[in-house]
PDB file of N, CA and C in Angstrom:
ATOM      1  N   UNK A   1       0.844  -1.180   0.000  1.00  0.00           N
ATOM      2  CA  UNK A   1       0.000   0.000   0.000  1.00  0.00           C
ATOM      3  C   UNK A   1       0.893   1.248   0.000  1.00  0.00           C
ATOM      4  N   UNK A   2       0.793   2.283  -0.833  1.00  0.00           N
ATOM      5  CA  UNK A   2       1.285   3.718  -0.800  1.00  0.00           C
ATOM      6  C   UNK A   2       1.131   4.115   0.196  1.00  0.00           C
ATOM      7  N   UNK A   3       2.737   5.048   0.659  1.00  0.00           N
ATOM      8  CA  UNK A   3       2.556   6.025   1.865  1.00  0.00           C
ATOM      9  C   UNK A   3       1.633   7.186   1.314  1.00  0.00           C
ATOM     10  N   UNK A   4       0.937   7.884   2.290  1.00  0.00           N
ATOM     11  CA  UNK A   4      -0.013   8.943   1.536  1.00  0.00           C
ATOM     12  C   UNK A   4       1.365   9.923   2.394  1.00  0.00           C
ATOM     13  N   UNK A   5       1.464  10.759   1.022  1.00  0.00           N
ATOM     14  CA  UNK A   5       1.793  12.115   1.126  1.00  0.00           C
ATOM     15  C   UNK A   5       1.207  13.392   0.950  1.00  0.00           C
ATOM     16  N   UNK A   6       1.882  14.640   1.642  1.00  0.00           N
ATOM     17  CA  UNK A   6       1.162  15.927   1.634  1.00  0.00           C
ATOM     18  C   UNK A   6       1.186  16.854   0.034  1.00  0.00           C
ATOM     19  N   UNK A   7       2.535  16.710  -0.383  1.00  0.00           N
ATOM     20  CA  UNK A   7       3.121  17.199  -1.610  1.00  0.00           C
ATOM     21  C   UNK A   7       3.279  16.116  -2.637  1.00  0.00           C
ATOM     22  N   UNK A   8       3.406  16.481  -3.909  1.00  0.00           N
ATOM     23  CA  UNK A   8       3.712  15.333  -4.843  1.00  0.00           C
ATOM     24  C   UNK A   8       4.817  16.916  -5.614  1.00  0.00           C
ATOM     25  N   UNK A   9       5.723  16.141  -6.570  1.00  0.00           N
ATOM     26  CA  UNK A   9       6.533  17.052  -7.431  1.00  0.00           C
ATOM     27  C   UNK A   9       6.388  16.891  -8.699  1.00  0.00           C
ATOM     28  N   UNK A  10       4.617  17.450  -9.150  1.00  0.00           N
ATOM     29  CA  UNK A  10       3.796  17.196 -10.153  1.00  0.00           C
ATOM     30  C   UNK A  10       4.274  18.488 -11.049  1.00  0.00           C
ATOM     31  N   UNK A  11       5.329  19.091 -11.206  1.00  0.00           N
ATOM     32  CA  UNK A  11       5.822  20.745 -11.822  1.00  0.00           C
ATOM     33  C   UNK A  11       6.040  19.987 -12.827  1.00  0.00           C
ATOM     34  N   UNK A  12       5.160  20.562 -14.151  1.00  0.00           N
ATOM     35  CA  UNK A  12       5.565  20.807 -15.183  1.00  0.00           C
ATOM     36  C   UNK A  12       7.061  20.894 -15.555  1.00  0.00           C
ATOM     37  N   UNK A  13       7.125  19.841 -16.297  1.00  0.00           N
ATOM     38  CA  UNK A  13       9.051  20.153 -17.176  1.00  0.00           C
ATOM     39  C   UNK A  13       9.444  21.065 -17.829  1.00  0.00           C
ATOM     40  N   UNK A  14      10.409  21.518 -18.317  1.00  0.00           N
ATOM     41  CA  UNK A  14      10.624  22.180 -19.541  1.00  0.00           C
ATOM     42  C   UNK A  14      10.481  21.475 -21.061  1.00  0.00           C
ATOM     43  N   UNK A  15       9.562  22.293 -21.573  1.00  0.00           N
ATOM     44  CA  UNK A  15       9.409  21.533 -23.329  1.00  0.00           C
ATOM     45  C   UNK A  15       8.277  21.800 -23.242  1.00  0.00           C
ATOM     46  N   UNK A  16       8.013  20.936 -24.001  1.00  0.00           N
ATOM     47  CA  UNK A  16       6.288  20.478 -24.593  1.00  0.00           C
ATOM     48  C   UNK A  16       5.781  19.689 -23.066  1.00  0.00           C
ATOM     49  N   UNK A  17       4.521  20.242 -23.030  1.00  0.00           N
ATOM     50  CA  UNK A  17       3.615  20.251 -21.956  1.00  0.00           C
ATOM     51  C   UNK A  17       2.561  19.922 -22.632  1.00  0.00           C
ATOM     52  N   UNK A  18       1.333  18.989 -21.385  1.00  0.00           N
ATOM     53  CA  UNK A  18      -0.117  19.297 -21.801  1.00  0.00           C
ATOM     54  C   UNK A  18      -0.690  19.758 -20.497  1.00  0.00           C
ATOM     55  N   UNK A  19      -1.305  20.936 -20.437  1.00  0.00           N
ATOM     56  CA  UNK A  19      -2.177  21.512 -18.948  1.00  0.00           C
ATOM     57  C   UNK A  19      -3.454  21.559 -19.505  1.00  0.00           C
ATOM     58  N   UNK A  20      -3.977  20.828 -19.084  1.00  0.00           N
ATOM     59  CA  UNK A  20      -5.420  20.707 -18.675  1.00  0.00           C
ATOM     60  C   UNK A  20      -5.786  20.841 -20.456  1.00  0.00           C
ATOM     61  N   UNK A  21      -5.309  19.916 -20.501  1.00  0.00           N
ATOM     62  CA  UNK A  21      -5.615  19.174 -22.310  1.00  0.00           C
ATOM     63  C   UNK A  21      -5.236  19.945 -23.306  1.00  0.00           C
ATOM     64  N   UNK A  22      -4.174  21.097 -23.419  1.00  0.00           N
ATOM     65  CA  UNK A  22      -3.960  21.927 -23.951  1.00  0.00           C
ATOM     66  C   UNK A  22      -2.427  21.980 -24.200  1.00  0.00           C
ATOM     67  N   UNK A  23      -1.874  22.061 -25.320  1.00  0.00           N
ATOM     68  CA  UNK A  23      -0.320  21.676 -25.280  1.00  0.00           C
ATOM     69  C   UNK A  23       0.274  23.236 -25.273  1.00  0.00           C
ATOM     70  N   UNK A  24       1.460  23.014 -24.344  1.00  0.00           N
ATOM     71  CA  UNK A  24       1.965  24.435 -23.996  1.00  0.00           C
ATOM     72  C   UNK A  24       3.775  24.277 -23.930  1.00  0.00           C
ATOM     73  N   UNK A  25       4.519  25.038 -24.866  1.00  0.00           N
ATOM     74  CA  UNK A  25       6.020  25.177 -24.236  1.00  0.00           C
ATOM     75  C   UNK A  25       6.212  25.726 -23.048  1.00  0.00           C
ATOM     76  N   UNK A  26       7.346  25.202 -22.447  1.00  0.00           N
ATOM     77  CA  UNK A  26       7.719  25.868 -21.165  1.00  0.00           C
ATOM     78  C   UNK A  26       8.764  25.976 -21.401  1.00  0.00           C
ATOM     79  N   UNK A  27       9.459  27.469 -21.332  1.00  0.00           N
ATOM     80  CA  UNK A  27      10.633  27.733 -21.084  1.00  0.00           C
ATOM     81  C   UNK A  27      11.268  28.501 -20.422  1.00  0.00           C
ATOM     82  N   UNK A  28      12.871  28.542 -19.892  1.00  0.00           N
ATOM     83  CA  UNK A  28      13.053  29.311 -19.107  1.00  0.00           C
ATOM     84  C   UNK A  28      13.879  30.565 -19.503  1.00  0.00           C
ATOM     85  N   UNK A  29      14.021  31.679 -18.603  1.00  0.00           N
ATOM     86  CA  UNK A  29      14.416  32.908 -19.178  1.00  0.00           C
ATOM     87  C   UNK A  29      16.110  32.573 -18.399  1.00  0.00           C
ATOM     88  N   UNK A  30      16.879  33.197 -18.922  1.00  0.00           N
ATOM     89  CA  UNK A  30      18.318  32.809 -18.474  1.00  0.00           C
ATOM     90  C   UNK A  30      18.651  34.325 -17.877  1.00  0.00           C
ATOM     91  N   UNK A  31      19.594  34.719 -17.188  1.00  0.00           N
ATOM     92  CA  UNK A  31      19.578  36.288 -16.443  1.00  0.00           C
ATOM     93  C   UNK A  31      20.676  36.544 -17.694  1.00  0.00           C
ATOM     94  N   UNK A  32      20.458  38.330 -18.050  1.00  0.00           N
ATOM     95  CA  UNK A  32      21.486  38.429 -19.105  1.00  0.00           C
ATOM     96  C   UNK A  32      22.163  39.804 -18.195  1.00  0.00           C
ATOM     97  N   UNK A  33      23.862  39.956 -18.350  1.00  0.00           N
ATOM     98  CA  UNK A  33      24.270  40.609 -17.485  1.00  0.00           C
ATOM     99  C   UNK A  33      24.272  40.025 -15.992  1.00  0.00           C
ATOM    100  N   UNK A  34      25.456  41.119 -15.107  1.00  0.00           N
ATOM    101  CA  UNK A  34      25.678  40.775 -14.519  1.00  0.00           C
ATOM    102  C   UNK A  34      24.793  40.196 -13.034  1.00  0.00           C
ATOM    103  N   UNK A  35      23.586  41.244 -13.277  1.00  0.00           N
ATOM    104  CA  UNK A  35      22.699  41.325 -12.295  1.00  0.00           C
ATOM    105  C   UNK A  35      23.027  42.027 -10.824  1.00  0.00           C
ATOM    106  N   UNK A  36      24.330  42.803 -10.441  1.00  0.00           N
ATOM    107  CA  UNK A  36      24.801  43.167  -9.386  1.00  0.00           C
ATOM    108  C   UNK A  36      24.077  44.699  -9.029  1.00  0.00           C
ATOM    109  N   UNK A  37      22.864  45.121 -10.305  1.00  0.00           N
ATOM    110  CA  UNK A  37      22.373  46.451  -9.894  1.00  0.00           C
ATOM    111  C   UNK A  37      20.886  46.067  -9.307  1.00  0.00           C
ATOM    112  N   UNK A  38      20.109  47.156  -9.316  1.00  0.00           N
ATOM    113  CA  UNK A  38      18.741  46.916  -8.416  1.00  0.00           C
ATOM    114  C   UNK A  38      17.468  46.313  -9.893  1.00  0.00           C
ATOM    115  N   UNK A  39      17.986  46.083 -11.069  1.00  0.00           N
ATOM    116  CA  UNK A  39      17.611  45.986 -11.928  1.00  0.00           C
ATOM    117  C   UNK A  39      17.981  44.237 -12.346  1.00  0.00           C
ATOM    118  N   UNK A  40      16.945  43.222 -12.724  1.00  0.00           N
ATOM    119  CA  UNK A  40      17.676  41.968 -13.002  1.00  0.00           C
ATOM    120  C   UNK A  40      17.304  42.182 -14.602  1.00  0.00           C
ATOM    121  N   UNK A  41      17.575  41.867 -15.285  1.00  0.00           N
ATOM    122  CA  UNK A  41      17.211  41.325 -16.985  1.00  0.00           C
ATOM    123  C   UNK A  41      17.686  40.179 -17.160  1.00  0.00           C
ATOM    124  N   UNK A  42      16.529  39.322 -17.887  1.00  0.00           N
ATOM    125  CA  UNK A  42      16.480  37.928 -18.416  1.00  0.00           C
ATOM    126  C   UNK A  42      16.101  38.057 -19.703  1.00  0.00           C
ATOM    127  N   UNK A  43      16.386  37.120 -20.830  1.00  0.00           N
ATOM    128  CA  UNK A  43      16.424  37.385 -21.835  1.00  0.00           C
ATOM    129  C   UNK A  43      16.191  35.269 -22.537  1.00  0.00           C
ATOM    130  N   UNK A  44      15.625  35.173 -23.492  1.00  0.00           N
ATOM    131  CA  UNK A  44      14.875  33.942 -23.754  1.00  0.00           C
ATOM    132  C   UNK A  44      14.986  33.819 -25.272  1.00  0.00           C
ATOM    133  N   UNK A  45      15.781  32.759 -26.081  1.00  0.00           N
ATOM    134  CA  UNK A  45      16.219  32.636 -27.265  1.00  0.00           C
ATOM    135  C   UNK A  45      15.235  31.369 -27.594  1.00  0.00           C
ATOM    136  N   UNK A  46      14.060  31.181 -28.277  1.00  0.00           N
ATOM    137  CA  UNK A  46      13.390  30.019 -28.536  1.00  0.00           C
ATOM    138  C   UNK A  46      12.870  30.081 -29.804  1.00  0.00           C
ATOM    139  N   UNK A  47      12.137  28.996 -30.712  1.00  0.00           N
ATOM    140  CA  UNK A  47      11.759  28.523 -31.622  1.00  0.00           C
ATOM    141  C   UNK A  47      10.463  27.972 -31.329  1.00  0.00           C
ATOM    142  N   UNK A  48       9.514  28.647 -31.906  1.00  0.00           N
ATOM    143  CA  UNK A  48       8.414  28.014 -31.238  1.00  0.00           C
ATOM    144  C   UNK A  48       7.916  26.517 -32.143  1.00  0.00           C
ATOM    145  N   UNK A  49       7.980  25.612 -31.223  1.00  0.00           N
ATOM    146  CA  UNK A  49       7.651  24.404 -31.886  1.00  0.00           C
ATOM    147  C   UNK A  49       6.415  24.442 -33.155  1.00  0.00           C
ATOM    148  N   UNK A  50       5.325  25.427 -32.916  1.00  0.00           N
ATOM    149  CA  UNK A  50       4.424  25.371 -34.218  1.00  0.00           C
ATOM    150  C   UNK A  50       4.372  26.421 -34.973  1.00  0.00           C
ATOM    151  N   UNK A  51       3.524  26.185 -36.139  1.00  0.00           N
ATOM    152  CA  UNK A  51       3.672  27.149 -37.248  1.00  0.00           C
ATOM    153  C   UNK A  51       2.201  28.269 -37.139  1.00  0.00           C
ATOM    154  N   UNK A  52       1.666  29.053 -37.285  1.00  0.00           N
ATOM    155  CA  UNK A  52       0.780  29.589 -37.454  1.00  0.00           C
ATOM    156  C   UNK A  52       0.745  30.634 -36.353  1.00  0.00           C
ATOM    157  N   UNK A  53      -0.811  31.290 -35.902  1.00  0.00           N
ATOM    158  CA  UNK A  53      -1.061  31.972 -35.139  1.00  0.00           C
ATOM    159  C   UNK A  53      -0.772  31.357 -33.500  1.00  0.00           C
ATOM    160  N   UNK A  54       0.262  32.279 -32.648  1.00  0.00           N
ATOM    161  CA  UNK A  54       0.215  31.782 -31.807  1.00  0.00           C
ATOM    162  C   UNK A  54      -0.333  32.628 -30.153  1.00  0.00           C
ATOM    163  N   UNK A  55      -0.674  32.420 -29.024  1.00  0.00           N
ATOM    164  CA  UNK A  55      -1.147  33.214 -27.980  1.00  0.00           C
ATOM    165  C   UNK A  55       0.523  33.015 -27.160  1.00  0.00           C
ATOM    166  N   UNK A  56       0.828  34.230 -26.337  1.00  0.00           N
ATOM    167  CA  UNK A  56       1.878  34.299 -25.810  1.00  0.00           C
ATOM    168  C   UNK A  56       1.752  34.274 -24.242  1.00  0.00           C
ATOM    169  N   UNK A  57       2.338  33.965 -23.255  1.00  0.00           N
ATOM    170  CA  UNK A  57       1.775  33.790 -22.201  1.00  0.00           C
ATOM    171  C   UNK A  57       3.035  34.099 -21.389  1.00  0.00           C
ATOM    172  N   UNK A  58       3.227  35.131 -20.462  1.00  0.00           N
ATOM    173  CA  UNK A  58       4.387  35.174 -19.428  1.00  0.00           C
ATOM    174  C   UNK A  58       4.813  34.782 -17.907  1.00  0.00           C
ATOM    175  N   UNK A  59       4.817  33.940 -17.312  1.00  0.00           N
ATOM    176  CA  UNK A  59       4.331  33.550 -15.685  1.00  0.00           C
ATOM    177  C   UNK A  59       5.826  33.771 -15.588  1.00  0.00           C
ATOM    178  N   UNK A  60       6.270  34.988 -14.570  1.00  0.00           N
ATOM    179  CA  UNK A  60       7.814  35.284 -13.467  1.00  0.00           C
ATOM    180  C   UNK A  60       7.435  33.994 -12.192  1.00  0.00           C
ATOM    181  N   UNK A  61       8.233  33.401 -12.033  1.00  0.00           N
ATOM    182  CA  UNK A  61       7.757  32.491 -10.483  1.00  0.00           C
ATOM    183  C   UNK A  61       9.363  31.957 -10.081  1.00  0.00           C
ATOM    184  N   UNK A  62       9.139  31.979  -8.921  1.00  0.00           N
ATOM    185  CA  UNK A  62      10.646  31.234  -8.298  1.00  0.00           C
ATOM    186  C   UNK A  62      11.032  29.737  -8.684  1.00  0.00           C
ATOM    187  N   UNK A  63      12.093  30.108  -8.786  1.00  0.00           N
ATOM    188  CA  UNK A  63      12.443  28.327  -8.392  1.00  0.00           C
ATOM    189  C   UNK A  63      13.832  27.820  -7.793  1.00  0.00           C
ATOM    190  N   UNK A  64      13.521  26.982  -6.936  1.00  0.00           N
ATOM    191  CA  UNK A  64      14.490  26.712  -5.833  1.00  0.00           C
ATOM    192  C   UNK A  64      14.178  25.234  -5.837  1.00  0.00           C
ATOM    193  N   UNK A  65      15.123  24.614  -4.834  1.00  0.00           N
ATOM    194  CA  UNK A  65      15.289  22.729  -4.804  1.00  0.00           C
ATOM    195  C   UNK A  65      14.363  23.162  -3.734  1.00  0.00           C
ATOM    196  N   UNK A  66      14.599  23.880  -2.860  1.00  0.00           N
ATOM    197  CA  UNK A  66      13.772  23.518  -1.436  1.00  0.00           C
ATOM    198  C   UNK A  66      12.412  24.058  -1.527  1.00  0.00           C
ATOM    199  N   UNK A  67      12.155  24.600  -2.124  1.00  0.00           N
ATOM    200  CA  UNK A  67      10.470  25.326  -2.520  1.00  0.00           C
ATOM    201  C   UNK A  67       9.725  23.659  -3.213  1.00  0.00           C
ATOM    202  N   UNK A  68       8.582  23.773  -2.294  1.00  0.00           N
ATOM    203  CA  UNK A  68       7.565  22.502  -2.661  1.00  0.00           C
ATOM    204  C   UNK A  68       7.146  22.446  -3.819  1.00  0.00           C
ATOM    205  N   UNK A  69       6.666  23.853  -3.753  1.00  0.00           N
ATOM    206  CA  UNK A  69       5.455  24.095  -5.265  1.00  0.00           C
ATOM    207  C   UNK A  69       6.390  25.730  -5.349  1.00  0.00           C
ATOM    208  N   UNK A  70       6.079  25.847  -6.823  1.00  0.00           N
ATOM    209  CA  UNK A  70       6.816  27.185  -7.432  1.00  0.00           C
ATOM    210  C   UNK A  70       5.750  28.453  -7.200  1.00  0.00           C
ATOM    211  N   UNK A  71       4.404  28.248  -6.473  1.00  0.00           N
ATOM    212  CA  UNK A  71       3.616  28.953  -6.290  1.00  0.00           C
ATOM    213  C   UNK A  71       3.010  29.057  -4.838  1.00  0.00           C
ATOM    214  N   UNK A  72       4.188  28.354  -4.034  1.00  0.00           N
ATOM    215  CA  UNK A  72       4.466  28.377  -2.637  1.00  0.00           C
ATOM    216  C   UNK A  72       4.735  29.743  -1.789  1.00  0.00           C
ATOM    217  N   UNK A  73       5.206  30.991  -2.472  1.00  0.00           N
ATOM    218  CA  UNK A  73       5.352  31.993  -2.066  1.00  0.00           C
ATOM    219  C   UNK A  73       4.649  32.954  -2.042  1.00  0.00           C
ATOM    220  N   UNK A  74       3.738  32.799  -2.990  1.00  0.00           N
ATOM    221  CA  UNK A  74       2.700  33.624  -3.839  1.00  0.00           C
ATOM    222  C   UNK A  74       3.130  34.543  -4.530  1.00  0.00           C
ATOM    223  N   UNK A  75       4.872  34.564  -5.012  1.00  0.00           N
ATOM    224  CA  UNK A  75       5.378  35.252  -6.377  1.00  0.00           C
ATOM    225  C   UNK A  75       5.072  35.548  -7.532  1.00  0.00           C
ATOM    226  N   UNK A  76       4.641  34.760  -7.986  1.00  0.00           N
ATOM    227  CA  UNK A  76       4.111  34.380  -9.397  1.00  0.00           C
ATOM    228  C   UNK A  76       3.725  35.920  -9.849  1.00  0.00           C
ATOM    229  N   UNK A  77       3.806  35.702 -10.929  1.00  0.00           N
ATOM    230  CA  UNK A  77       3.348  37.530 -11.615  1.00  0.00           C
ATOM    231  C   UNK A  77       3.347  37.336 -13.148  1.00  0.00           C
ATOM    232  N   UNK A  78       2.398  37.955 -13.974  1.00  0.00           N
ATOM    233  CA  UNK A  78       2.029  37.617 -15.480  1.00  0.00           C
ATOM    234  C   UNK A  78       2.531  38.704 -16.096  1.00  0.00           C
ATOM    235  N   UNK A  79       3.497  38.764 -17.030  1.00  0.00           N
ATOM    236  CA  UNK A  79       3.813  39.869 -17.313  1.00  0.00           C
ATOM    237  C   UNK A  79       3.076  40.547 -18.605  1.00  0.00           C
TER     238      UNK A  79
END
């Protein structure tokens, strides 16, 4: 019989995704520069896997080994 647990580490991968029956890239933004001012910039080089009209979508959220869920802080922000 399964131990029941509180958390599972159900986070979406990077790539091709399906959320809630809907296929979605996930990718991440890399920091460009040094980042040592009060200002961070990230910057994101991708190919979007399909051809045609596409919807663009921005979610900022943390991520850390020790954070449960990436929406554990209530960071998250849509840009």
């Amino acid at each position: 019989m399964p131990t029941p647990s509180f958390s599972s580490d159900s986070r979406p991968q990077r790539g091709m995704n399906f959320i809630d029956d809907e296929g979605v890239l996930l990718e991440r933004f890399t920091p460009a520069g040094d980042g040592n001012g009060p200002v961070c910039r990230y910057r994101l080089d991708f190919q979007p896997p399909w051809a045609g009209s596409l919807l663009y979508e921005i979610r900022a959220l943390p991520e850390h080994p020790h954070l449960t869920h990436p929406y554990e802080l209530g960071l998250m922000r849509r840009l």
